[in-house]
N, C-alpha and C. Protein backbone atom coordinates (compact mmCIF):
# COMPACT_ATOMS: atom_id res chain seq x y z
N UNK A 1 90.30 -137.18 137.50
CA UNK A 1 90.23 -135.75 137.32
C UNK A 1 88.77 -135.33 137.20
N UNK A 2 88.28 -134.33 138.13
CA UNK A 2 87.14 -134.03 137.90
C UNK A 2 87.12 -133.02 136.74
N UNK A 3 85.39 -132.53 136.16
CA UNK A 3 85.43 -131.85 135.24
C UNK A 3 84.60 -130.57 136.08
N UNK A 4 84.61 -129.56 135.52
CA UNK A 4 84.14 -128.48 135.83
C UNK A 4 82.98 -127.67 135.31
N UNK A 5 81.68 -127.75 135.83
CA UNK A 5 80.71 -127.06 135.25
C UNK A 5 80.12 -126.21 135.76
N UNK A 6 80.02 -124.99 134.67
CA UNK A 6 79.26 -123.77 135.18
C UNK A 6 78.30 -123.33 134.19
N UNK A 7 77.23 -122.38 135.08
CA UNK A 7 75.80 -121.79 134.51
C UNK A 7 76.54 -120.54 134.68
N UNK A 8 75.91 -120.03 133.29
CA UNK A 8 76.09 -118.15 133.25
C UNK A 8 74.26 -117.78 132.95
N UNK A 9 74.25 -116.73 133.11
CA UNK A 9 73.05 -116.05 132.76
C UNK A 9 73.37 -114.74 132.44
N UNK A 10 72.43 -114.30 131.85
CA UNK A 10 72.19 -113.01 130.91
C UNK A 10 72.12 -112.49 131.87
N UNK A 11 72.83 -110.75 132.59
CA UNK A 11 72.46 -110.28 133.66
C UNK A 11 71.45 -109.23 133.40
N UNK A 12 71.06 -108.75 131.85
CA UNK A 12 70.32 -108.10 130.98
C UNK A 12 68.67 -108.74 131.56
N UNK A 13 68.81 -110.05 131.75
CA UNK A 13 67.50 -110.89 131.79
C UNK A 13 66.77 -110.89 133.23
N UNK A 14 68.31 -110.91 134.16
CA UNK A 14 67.82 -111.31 135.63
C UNK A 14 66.62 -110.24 136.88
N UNK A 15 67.14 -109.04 136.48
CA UNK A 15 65.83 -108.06 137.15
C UNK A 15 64.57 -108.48 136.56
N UNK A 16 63.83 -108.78 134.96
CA UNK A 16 63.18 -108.86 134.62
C UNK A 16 62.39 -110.42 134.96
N UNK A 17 63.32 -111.66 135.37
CA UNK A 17 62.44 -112.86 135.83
C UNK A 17 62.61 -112.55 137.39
N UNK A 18 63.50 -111.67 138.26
CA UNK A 18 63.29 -111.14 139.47
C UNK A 18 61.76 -110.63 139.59
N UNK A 19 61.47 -110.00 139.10
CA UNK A 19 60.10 -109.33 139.07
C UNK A 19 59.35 -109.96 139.07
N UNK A 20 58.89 -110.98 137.81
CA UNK A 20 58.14 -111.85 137.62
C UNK A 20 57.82 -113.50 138.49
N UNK A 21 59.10 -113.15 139.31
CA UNK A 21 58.69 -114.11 140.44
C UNK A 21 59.50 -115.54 139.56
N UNK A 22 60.08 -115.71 138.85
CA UNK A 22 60.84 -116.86 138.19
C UNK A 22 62.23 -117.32 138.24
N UNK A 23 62.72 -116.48 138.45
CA UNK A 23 64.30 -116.63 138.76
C UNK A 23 65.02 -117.58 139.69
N UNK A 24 64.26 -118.03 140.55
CA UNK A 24 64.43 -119.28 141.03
C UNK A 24 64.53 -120.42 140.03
N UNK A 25 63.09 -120.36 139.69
CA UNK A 25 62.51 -121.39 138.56
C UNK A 25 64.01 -121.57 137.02
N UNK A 26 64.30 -120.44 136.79
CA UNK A 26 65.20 -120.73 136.15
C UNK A 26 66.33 -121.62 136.41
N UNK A 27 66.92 -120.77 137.43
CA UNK A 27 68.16 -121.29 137.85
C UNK A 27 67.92 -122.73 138.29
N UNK A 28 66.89 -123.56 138.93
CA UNK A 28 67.14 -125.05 139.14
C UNK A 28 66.54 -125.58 137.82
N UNK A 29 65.69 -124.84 136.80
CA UNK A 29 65.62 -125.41 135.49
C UNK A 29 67.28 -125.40 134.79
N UNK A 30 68.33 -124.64 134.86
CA UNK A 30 69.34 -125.07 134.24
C UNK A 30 69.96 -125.72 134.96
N UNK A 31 70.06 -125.81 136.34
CA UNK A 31 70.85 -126.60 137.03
C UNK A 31 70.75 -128.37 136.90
N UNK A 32 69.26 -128.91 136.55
CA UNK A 32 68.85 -130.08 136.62
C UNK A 32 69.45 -130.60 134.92
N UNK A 33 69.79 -129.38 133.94
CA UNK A 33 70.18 -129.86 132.75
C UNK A 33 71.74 -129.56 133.04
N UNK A 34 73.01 -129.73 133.92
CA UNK A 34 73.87 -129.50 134.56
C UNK A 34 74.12 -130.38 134.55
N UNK A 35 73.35 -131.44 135.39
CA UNK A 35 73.48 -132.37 135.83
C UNK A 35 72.32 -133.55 135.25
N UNK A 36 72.15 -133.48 134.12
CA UNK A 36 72.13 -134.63 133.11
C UNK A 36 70.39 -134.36 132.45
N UNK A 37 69.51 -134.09 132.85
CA UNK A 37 68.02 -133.81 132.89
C UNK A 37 68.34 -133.12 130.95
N UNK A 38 67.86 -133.83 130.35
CA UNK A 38 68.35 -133.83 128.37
C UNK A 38 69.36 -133.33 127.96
N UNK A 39 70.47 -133.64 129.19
CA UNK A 39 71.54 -133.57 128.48
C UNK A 39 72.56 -135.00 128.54
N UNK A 40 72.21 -136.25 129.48
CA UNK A 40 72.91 -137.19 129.17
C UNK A 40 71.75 -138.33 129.55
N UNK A 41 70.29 -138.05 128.53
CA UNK A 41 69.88 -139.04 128.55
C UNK A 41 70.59 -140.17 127.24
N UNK A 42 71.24 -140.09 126.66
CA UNK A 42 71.97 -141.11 125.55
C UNK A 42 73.03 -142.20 126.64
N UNK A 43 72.81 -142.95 126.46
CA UNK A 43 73.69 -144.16 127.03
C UNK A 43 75.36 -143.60 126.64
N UNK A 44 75.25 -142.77 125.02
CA UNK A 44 76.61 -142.43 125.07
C UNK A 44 77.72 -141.17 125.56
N UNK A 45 76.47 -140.78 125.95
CA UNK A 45 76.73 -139.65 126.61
C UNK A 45 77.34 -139.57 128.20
N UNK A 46 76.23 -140.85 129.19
CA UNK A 46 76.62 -141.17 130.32
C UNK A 46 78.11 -141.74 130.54
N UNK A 47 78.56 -142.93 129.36
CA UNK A 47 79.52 -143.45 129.31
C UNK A 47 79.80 -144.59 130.76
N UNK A 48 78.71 -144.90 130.65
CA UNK A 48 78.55 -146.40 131.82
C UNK A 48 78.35 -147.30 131.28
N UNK A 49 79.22 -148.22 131.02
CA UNK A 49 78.73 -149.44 129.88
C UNK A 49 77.69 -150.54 131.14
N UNK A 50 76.42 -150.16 129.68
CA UNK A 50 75.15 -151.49 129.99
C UNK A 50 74.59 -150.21 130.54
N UNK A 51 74.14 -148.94 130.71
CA UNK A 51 73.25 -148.00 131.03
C UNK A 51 72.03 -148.17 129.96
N UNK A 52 71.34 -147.95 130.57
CA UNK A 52 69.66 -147.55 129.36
C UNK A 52 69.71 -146.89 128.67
N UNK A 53 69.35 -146.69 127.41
CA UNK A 53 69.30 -145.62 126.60
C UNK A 53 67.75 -145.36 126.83
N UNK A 54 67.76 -143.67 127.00
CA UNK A 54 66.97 -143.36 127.86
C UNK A 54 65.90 -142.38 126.68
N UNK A 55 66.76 -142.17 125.63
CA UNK A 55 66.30 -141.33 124.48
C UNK A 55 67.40 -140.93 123.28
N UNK A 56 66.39 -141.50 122.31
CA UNK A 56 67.12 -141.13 120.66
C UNK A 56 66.70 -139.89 120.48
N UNK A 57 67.79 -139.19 119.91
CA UNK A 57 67.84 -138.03 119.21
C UNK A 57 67.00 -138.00 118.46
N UNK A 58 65.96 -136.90 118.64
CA UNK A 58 64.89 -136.89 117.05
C UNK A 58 63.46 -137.48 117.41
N UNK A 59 63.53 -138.48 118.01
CA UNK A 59 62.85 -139.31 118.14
C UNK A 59 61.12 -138.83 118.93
N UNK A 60 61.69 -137.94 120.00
CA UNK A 60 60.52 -137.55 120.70
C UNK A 60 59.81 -138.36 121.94
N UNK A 61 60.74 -139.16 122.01
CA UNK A 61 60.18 -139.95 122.99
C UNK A 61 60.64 -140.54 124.31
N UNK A 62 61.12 -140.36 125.42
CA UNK A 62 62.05 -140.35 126.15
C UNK A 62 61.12 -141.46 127.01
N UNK A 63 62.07 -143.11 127.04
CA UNK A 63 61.81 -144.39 127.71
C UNK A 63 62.31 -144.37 128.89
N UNK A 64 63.44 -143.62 129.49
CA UNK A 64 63.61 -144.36 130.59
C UNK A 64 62.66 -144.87 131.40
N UNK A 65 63.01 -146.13 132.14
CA UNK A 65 62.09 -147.12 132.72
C UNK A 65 61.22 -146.19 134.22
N UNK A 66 62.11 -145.41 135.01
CA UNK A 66 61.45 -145.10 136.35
C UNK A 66 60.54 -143.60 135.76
N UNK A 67 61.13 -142.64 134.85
CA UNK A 67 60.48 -141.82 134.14
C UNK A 67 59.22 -141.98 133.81
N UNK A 68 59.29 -143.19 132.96
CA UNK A 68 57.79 -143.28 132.30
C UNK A 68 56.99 -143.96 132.71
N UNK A 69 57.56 -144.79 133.96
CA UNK A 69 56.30 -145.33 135.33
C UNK A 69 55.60 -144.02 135.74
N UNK A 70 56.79 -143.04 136.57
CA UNK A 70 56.28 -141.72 137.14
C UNK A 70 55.01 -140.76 136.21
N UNK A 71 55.84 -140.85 134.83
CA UNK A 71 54.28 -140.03 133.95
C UNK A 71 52.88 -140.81 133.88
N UNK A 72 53.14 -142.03 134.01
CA UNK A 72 51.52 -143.16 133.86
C UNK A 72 51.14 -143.00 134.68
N UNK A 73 52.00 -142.66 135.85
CA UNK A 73 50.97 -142.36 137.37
C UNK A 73 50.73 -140.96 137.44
N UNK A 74 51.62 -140.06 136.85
CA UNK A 74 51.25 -138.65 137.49
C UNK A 74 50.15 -138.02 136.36
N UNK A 75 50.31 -138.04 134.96
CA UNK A 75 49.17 -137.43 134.28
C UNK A 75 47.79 -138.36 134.11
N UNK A 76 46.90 -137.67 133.95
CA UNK A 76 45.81 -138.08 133.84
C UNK A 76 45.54 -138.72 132.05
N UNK A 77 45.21 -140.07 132.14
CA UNK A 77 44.78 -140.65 130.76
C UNK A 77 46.21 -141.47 130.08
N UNK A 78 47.33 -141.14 131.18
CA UNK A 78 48.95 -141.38 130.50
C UNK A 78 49.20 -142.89 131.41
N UNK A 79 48.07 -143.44 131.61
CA UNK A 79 48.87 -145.03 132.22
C UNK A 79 49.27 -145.95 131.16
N UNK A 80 49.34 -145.71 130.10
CA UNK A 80 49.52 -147.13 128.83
C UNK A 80 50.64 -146.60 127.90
N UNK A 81 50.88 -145.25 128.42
CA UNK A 81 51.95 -144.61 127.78
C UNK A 81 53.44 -145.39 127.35
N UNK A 82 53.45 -145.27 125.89
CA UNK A 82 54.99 -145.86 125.64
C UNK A 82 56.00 -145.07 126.21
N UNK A 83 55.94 -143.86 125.98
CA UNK A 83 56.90 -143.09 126.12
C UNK A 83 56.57 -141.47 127.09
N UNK A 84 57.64 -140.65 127.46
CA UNK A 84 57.43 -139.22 128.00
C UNK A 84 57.42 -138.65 126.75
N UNK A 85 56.14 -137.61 126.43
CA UNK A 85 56.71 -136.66 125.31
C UNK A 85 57.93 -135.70 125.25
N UNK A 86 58.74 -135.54 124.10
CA UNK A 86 59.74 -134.87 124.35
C UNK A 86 59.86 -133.73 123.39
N UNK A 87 59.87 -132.25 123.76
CA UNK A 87 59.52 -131.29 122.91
C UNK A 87 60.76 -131.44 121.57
N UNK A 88 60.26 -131.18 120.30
CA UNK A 88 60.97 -131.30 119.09
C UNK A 88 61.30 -130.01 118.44
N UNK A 89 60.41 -129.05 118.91
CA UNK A 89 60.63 -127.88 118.53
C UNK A 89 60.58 -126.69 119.21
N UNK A 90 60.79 -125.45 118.79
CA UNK A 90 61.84 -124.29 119.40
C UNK A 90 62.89 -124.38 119.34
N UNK A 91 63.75 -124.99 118.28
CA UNK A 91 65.18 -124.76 117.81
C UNK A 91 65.94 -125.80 118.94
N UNK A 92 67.34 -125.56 118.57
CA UNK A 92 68.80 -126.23 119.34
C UNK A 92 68.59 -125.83 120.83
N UNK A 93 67.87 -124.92 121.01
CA UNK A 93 68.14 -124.86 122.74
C UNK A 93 66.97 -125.86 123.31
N UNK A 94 66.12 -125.87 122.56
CA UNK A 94 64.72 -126.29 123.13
C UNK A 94 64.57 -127.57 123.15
N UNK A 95 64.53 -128.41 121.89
CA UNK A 95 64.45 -129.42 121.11
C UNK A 95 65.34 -130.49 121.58
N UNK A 96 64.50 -131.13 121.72
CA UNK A 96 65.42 -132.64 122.40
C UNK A 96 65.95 -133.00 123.78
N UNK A 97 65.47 -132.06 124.31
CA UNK A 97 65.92 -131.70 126.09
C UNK A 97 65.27 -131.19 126.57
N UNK A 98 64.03 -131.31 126.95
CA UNK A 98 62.63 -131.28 127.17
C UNK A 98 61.71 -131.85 126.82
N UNK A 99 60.56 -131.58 128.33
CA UNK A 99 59.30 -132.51 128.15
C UNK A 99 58.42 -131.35 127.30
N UNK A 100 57.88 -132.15 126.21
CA UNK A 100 56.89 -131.38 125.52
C UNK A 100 56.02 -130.88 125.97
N UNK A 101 55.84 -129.54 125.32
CA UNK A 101 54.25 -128.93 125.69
C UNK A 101 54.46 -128.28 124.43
N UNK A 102 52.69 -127.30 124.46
CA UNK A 102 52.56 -126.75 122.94
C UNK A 102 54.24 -125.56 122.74
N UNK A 103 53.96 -125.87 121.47
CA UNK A 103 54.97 -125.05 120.98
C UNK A 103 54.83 -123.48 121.74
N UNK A 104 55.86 -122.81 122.10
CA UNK A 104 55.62 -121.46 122.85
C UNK A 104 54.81 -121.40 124.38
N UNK A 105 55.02 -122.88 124.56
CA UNK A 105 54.77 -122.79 126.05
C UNK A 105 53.34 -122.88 126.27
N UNK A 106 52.43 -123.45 125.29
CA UNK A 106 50.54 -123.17 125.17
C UNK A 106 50.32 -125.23 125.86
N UNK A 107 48.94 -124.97 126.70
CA UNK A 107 48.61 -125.87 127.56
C UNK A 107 48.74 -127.29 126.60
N UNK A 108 49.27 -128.12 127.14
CA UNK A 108 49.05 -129.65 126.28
C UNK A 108 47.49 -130.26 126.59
N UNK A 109 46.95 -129.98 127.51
CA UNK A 109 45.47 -130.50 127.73
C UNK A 109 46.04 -131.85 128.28
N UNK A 110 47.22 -132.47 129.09
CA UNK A 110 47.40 -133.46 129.69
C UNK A 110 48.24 -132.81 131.39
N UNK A 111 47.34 -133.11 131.98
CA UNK A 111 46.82 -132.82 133.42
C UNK A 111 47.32 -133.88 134.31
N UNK A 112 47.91 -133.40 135.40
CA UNK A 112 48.61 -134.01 136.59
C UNK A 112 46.94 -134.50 137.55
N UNK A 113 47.35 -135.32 137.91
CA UNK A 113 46.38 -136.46 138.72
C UNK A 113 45.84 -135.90 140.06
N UNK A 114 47.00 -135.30 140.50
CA UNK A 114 46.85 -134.75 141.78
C UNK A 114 46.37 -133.15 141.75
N UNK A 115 46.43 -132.59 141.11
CA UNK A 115 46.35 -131.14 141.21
C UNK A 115 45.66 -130.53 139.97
N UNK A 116 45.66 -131.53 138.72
CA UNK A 116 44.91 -130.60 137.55
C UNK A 116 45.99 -130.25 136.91
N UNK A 117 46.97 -129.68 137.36
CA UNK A 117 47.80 -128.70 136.82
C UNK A 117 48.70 -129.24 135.28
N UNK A 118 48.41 -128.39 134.06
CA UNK A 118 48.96 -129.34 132.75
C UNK A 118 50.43 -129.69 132.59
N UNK A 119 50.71 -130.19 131.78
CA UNK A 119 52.45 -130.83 132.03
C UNK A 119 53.01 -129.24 131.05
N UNK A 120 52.67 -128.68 130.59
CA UNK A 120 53.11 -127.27 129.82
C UNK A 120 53.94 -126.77 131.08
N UNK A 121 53.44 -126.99 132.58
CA UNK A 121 54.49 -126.00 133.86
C UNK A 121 55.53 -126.94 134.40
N UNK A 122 55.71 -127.81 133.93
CA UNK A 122 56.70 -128.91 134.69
C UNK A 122 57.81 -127.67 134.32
N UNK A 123 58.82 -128.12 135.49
CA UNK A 123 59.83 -127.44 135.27
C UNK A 123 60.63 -127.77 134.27
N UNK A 124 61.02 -128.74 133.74
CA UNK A 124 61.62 -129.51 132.85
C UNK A 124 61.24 -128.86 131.25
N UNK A 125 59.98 -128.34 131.11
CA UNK A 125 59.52 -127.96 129.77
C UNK A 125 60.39 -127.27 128.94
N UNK A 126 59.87 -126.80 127.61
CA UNK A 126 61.20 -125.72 127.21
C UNK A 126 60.66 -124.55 127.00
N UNK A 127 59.64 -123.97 127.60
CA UNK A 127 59.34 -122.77 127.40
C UNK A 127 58.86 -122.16 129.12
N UNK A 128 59.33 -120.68 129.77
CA UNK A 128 59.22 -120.38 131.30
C UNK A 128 57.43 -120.24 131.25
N UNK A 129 57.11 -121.15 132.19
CA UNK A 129 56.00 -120.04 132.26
C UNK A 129 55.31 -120.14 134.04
N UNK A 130 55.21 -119.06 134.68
CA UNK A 130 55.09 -118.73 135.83
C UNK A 130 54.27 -120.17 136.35
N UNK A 131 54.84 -120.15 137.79
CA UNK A 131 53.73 -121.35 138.59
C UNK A 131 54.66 -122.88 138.73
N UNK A 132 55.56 -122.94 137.68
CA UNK A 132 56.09 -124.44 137.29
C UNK A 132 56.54 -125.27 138.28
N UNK A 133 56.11 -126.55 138.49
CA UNK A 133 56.52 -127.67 139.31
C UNK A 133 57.43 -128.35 138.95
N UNK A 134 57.95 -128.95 139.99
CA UNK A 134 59.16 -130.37 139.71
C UNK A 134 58.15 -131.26 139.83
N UNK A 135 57.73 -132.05 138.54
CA UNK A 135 57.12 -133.08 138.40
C UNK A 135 58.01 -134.43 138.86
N UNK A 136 57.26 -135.34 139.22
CA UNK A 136 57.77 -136.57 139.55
C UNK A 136 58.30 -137.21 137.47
N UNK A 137 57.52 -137.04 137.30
CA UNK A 137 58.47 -137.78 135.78
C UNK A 137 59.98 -137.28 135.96
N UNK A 138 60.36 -135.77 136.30
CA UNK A 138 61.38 -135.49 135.97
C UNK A 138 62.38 -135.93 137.47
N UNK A 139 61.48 -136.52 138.42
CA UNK A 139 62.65 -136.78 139.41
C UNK A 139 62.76 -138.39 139.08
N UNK A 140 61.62 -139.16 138.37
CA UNK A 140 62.11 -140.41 137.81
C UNK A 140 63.04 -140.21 136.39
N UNK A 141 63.59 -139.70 136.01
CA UNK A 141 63.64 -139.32 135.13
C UNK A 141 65.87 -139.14 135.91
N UNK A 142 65.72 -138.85 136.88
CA UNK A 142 67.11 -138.58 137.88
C UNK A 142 67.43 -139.95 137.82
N UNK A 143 66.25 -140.35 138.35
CA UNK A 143 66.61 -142.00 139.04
C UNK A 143 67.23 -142.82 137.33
N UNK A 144 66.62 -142.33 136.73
CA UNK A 144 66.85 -143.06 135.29
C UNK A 144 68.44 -142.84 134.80
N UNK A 145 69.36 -141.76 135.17
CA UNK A 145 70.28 -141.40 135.11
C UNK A 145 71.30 -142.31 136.26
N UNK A 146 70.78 -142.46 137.32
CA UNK A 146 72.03 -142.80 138.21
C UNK A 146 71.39 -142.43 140.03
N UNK A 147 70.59 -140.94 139.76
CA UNK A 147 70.87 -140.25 140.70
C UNK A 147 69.75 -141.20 142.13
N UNK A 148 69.88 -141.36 143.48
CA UNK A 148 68.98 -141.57 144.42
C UNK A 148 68.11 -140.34 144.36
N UNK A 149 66.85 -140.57 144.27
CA UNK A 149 66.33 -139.33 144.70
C UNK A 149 64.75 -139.56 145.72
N UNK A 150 65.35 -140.71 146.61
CA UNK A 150 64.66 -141.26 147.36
C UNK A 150 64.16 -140.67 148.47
N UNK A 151 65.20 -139.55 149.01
CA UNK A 151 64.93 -138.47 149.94
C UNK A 151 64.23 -137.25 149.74
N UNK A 152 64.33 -136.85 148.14
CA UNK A 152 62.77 -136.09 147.62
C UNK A 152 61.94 -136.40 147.40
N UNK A 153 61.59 -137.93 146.75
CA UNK A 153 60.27 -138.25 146.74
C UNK A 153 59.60 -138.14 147.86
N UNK A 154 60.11 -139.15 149.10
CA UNK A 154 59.47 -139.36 150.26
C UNK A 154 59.25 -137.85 150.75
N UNK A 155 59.69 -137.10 150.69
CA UNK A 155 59.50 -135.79 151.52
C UNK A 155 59.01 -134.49 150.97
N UNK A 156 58.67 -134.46 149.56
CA UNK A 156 58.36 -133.39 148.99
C UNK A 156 56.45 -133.33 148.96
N UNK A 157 55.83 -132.61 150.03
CA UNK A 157 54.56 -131.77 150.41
C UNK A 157 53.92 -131.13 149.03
N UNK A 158 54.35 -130.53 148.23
CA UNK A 158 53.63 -129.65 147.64
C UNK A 158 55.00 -129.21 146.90
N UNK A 159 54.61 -128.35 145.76
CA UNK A 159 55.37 -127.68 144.80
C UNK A 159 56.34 -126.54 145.20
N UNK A 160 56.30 -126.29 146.03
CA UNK A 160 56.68 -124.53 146.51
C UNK A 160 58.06 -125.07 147.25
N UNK A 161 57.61 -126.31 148.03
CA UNK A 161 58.41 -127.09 149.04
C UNK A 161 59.32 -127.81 147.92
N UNK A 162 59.22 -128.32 146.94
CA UNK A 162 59.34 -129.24 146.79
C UNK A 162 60.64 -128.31 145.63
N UNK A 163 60.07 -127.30 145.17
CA UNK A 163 61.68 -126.49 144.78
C UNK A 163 62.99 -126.28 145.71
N UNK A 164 62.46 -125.62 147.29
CA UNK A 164 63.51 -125.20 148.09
C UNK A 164 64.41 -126.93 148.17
N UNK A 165 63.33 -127.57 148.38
CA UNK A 165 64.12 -129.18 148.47
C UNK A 165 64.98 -129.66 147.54
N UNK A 166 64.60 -129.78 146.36
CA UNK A 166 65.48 -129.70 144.80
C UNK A 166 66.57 -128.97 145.00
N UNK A 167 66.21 -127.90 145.69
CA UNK A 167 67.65 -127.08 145.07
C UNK A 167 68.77 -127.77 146.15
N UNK A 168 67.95 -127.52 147.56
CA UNK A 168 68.85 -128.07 148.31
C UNK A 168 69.82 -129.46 148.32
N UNK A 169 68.84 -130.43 147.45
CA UNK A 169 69.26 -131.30 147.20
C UNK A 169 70.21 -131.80 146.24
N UNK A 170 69.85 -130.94 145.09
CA UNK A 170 70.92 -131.18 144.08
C UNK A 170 72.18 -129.98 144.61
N UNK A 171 72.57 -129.05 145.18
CA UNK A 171 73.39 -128.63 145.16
C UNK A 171 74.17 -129.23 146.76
N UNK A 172 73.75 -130.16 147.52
CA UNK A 172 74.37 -130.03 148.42
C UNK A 172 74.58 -131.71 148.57
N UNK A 173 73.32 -132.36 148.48
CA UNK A 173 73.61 -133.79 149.25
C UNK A 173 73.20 -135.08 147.83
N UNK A 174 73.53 -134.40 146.10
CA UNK A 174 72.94 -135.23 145.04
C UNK A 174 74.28 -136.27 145.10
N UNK A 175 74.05 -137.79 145.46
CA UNK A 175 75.36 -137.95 144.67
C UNK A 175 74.66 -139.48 143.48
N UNK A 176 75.83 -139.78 142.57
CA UNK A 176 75.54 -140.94 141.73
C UNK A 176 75.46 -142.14 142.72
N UNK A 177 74.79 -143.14 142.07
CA UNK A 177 75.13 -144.36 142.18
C UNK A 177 76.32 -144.64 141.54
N UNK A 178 76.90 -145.62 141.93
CA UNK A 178 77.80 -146.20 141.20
C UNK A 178 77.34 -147.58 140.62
N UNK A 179 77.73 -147.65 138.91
CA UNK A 179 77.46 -148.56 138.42
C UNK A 179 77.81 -150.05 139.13
């Protein structure tokens, strides 16, 4: 039996990130937590016996193995890294299902390799803020779950591209591995 999941949004909200050029950005930011991105990094959550536990509650620190290769290579100064930072605060929505940045969305001063750009815009973060990329942590971070995401790495150009691809990808051609 399959299960059934759906995204609602505030329709109060949607003209106002229309404007601002984000509303995209939203919608594949909730879609990637849909489909597991801090919401079934717990081994007990996945319910695959012998899966990784990928992150303790509380803890702040999110191990999965292909994740935290992807952050040693993608930020600058992060190759010896134990762990992905994982934001702890901004309450129950924020906390624990996300990659950290300053509290309220303010720059972490840890910078992507390729572009400069700070990990505060990954899409994955818990606070919107205009410009945001699909960082490779967060597509290792898929792989850490189950998902192939062998056909976005290899093919994703640039950030702009690399959303229309995401979306396309997770809504049309994402599927699991099987354990």
């Amino acid at each position: 039996m399959r299960s059934q999941v759906s995204m609602s949004f505030d329709s109060a909200d949607v003209a106002a990130l229309e404007t601002d050029g984000t509303w995209e950005a939203v919608i594949l930011h909730e879609m990637a937590h849909v489909i597991g991105i801090g919401t079934l990094w717990s081994s007990s959550d996945v319910g695959i016996p012998g899966s990784q536990e990928l992150y303790v509650d509380g803890s702040g620190q999110y191990t999965g193995a292909t994740g935290l290769a992807a952050y040693q290579q993608e930020f600058v100064g992060q190759e010896s890294a134990t762990f992905v930072p994982v934001e702890l605060g901004g309450g129950g929505g924020t906390a624990n299902g996300h990659w950290n940045e300053g509290d309220g969305g303010f720059a972490t001063g840890i910078t992507r390799v390729s572009d400069g750009q700070d990990m505060n815009l990954m899409l994955m973060s818990g606070w919107l803020n205009g410009g945001s990329y699909i960082s490779d942590t967060t597509l290792g971070s898929f792989e850490d779950l189950g998902y192939n995401t062998t056909l976005v790495l290899n093919a994703v150009p640039e950030p702009s591209s690399a959303l229309l691809l995401l979306a396309g990808f997770m809504g049309i051609s994402l599927h699991r591995r099987r354990a």
